[in-house]
C-alpha atoms as a PDB file:
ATOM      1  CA  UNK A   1     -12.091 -26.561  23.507  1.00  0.00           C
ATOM      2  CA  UNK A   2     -14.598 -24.916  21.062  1.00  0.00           C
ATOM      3  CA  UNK A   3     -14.426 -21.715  22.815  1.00  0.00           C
ATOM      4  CA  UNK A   4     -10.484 -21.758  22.080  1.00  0.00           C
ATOM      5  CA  UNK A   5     -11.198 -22.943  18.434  1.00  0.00           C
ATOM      6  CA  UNK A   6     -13.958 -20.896  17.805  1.00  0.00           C
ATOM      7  CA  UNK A   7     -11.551 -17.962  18.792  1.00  0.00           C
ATOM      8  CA  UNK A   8      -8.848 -18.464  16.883  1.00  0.00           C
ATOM      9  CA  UNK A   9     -11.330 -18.768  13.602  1.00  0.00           C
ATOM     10  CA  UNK A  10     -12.115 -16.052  14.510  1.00  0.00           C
ATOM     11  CA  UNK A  11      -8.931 -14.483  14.243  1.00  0.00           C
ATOM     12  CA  UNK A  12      -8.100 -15.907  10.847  1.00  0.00           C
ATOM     13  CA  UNK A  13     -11.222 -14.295   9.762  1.00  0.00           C
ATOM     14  CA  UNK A  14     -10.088 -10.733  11.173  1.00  0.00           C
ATOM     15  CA  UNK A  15      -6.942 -11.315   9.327  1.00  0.00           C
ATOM     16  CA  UNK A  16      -8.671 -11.754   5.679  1.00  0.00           C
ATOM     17  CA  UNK A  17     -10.396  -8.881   6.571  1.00  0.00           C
ATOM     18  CA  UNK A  18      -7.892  -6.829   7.178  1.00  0.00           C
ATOM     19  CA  UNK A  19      -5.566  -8.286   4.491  1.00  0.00           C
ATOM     20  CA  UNK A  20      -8.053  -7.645   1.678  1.00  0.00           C
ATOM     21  CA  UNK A  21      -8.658  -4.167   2.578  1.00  0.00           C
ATOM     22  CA  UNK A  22      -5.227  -3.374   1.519  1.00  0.00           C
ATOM     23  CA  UNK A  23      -6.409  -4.858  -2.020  1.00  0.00           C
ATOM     24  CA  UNK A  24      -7.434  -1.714  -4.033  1.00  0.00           C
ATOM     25  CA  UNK A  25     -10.791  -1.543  -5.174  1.00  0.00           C
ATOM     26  CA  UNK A  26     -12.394   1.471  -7.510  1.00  0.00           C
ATOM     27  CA  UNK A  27     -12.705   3.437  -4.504  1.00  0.00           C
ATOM     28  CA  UNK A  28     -10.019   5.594  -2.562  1.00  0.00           C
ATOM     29  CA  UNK A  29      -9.660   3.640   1.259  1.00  0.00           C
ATOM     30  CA  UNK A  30      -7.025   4.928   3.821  1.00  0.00           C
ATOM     31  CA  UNK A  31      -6.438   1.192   4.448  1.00  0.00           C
ATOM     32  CA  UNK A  32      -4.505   1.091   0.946  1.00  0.00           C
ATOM     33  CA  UNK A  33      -1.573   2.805   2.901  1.00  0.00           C
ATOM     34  CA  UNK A  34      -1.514   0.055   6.000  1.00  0.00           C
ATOM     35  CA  UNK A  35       1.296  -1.556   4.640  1.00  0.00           C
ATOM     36  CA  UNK A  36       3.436   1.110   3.141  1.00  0.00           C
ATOM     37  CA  UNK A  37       6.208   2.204   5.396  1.00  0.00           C
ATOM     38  CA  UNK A  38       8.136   4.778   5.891  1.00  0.00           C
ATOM     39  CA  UNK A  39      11.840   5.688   7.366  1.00  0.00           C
ATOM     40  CA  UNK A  40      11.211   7.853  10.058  1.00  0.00           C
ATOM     41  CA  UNK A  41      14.163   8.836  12.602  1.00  0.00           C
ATOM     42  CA  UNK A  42      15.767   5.345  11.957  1.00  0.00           C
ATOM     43  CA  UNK A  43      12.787   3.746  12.510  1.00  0.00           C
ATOM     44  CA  UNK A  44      10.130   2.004  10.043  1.00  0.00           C
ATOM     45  CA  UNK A  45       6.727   3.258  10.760  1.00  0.00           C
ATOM     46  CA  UNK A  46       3.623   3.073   8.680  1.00  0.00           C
ATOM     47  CA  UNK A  47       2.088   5.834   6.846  1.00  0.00           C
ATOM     48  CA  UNK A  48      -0.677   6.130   9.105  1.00  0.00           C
ATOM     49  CA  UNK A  49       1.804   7.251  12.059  1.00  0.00           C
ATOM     50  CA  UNK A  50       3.353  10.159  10.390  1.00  0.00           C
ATOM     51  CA  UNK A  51      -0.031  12.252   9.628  1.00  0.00           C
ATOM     52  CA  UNK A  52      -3.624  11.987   8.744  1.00  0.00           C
ATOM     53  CA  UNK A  53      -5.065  10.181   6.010  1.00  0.00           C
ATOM     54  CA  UNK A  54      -8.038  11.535   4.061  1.00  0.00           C
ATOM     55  CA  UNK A  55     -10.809  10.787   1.542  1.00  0.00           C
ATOM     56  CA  UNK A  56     -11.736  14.055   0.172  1.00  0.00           C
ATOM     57  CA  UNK A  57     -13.141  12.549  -2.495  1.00  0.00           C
ATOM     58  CA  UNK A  58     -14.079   8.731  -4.065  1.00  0.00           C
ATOM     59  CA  UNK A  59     -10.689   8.407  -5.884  1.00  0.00           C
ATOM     60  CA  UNK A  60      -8.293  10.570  -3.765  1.00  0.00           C
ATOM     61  CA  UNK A  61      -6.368  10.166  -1.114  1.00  0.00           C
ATOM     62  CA  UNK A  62      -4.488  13.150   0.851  1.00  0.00           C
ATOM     63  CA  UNK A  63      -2.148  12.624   3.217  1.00  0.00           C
ATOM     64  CA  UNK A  64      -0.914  15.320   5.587  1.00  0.00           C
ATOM     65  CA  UNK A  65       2.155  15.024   6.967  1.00  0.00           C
ATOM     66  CA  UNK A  66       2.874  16.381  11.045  1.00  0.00           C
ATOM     67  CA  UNK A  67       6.645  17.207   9.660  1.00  0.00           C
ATOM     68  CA  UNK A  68       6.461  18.730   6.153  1.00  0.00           C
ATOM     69  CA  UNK A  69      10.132  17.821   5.775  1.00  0.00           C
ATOM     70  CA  UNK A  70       9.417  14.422   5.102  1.00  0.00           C
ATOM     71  CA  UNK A  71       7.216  14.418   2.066  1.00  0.00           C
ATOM     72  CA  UNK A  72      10.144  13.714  -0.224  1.00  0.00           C
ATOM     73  CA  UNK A  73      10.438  10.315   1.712  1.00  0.00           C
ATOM     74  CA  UNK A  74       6.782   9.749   2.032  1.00  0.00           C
ATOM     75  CA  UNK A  75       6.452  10.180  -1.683  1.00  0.00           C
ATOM     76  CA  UNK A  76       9.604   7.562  -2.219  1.00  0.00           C
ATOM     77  CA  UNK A  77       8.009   5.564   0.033  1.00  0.00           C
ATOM     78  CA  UNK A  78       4.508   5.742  -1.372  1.00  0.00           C
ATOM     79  CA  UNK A  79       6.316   5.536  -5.231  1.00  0.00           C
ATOM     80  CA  UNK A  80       8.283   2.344  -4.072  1.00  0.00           C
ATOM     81  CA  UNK A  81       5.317   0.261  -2.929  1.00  0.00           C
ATOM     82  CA  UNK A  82       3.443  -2.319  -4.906  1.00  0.00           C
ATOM     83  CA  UNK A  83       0.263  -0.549  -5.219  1.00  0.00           C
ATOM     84  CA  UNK A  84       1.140   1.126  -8.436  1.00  0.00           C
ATOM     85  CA  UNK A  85       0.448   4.824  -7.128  1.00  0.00           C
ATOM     86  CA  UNK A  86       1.704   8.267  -8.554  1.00  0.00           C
ATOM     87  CA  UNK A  87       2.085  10.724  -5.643  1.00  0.00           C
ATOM     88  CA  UNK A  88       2.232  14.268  -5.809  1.00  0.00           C
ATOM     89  CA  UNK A  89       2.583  17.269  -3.229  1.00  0.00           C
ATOM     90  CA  UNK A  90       2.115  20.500  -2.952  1.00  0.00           C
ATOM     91  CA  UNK A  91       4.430  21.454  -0.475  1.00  0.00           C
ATOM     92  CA  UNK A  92       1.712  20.978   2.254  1.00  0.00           C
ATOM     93  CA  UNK A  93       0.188  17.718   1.704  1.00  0.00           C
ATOM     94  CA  UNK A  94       0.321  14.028  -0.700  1.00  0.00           C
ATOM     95  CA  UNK A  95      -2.253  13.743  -3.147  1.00  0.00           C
ATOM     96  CA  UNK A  96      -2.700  10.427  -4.586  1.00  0.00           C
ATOM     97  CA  UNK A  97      -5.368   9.933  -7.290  1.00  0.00           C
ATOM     98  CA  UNK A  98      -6.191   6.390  -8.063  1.00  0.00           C
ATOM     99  CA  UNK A  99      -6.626   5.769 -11.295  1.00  0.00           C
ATOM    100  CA  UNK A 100      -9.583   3.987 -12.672  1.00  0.00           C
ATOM    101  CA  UNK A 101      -8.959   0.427 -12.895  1.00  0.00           C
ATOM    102  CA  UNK A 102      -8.961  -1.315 -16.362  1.00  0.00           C
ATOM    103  CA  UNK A 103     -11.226  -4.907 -16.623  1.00  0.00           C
ATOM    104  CA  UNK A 104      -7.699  -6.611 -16.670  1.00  0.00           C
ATOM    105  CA  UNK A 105      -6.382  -5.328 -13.556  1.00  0.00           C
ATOM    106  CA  UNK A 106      -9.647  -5.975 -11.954  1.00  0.00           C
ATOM    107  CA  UNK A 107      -9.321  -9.293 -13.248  1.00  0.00           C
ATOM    108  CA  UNK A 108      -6.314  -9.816 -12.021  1.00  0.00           C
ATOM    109  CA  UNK A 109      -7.185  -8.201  -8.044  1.00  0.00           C
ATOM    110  CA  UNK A 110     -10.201 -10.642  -7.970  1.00  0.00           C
ATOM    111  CA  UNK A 111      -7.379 -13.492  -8.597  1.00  0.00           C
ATOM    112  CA  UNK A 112      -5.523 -11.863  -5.631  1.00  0.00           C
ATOM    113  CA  UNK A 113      -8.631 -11.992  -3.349  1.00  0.00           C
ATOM    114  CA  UNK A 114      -9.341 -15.594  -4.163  1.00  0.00           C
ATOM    115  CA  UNK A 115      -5.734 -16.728  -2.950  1.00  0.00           C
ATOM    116  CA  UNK A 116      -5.854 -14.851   0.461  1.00  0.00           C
ATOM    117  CA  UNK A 117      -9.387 -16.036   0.616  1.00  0.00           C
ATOM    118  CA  UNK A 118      -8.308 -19.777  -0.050  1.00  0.00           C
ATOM    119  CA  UNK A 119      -5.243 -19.143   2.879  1.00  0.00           C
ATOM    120  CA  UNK A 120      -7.688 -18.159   5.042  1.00  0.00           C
ATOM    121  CA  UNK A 121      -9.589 -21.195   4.382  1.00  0.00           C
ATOM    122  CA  UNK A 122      -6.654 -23.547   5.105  1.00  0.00           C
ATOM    123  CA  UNK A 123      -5.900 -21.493   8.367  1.00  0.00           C
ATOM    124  CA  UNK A 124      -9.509 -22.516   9.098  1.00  0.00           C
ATOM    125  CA  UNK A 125      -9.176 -25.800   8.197  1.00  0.00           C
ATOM    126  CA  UNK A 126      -5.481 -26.115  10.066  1.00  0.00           C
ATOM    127  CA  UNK A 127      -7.248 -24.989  12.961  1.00  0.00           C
ATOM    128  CA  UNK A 128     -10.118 -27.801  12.483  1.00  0.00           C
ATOM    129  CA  UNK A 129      -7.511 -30.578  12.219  1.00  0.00           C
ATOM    130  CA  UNK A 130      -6.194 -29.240  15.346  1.00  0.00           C
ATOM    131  CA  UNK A 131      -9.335 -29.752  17.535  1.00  0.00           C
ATOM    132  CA  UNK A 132      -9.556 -33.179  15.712  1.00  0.00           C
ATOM    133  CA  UNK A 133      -6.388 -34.271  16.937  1.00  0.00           C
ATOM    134  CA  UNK A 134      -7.089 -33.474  20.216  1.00  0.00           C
ATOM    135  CA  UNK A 135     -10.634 -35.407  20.587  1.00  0.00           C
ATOM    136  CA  UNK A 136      -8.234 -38.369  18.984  1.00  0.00           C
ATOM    137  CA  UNK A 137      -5.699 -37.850  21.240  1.00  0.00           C
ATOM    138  CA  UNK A 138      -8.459 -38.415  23.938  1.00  0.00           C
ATOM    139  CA  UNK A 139      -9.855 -41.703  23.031  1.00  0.00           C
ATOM    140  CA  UNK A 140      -6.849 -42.884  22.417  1.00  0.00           C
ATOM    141  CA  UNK A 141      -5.821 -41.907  26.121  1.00  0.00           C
ATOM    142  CA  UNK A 142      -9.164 -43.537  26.844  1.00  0.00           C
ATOM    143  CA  UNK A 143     -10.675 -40.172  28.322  1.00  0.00           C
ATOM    144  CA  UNK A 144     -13.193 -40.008  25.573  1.00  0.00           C
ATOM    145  CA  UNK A 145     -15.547 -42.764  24.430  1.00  0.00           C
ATOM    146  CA  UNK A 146     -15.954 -43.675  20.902  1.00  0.00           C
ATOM    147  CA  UNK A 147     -19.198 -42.380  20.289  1.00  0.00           C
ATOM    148  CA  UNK A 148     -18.613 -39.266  21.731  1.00  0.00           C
ATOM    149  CA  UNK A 149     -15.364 -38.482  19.464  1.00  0.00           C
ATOM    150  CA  UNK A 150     -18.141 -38.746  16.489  1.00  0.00           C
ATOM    151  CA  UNK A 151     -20.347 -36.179  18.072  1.00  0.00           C
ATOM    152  CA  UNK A 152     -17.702 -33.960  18.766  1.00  0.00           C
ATOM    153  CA  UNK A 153     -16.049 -34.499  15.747  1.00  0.00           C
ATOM    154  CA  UNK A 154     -19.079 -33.858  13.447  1.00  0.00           C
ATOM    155  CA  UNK A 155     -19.417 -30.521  15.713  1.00  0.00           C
ATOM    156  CA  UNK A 156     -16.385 -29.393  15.164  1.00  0.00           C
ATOM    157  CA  UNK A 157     -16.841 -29.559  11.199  1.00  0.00           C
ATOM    158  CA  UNK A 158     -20.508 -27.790  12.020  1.00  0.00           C
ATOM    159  CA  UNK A 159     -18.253 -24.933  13.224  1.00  0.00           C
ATOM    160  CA  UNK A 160     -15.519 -25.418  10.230  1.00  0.00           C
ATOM    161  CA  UNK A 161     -18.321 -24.872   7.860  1.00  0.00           C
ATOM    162  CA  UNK A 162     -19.992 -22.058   9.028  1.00  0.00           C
ATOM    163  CA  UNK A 163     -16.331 -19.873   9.151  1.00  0.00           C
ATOM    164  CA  UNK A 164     -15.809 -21.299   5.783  1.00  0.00           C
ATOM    165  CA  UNK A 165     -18.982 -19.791   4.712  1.00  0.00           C
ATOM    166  CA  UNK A 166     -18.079 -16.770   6.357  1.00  0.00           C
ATOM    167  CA  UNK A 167     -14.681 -16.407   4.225  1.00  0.00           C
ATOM    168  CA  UNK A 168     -16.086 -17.106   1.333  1.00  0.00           C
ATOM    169  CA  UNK A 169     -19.109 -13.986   2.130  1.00  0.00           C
ATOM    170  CA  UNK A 170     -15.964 -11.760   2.985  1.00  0.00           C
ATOM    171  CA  UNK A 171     -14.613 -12.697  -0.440  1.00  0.00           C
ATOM    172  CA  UNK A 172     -17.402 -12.639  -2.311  1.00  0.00           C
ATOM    173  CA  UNK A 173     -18.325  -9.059  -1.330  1.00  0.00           C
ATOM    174  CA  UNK A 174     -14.607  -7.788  -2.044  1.00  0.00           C
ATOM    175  CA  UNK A 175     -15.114  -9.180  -5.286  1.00  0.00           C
ATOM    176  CA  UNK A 176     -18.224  -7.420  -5.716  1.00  0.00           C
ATOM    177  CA  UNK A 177     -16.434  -4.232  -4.739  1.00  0.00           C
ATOM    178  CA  UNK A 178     -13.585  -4.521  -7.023  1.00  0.00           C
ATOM    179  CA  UNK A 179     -15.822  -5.662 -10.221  1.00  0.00           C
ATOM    180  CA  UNK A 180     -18.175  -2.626  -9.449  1.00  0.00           C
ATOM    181  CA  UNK A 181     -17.466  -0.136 -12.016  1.00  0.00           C
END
């Protein structure tokens, strides 16, 4: 039962990860592009899947494209997301330079990284009440005694607090990142 609970903390914790590296910080990070798509022989496919992503330098990022005929759409694509981002090409390849972030945007990014931190905390905490109803559902089927829904109850919160610590680490340090000038 831990083992399965445990897990899927785990999970929740891989997911704030990877949602808050899609949150921009001062620095250029391929990861920005995870969630931009692009249409692609009728399909929607993400950035990543139609050429390489690079970091040439802190606050660039150059895409090349394996089909040069779709840079228009890439740029469209790149133009229409919510990251805020002025493409331009060269015929060859997308340049993208971020712009340096004003105190207010940063302001308002660190307010974005508190509310996927706080989701991940009530996945956490979902997942806690979970393994809670189960040990109830066990004394109540008399499987369980008494005592020992306590001890596995107060167990279970041992292991709720220590992910919760680990979220709030996670979005502490993206915080850090973002308010780093």
């Amino acid at each position: 039962m831990f083992k399965d609970m445990e897990s899927r903390m785990e999970k929740s914790i891989a997911s704030l990860k990877s949602e808050l590296a899609t949150i921009r910080t001062g620095r250029a990070n391929a990861a920005l592009l995870d969630h931009v798509r692009i249409s692609y022989y009728g399909s929607e496919v993400p950035v990543s899947q139609i050429g390489s992503i690079s970091v040439p330098e802190p606050r660039m990022l150059v895409i090349a494209p394996w089909e040069k005929t779709i840079i228009a759409d890439l740029e469209k694509a790149i133009l229409k997301s919510d990251l805020g981002l002025n493409p331009s090409n060269d015929g060859a390849v997308v340049r993208i330079i971020l712009p340096e972030l004003t105190e207010d945007r940063r302001r308002d990014l660190v307010k974005q990284v508190k509310t996927v931190g706080e989701k991940a905390k009530v996945s956490v905490r979902n997942i806690r009440r979970d393994a809670n109803d189960a040990v109830k559902k066990q004394v109540k089927d008399e499987a369980l005694p008494e005592d020992e829904s306590k001890r596995l109850q107060d167990h279970i919160q041992k292991i709720t607090d220590r992910f919760i610590a680990e979220v709030d680490k996670v979005v502490e340090h993206k915080e850090s990142d973002i308010l780093t000038v």
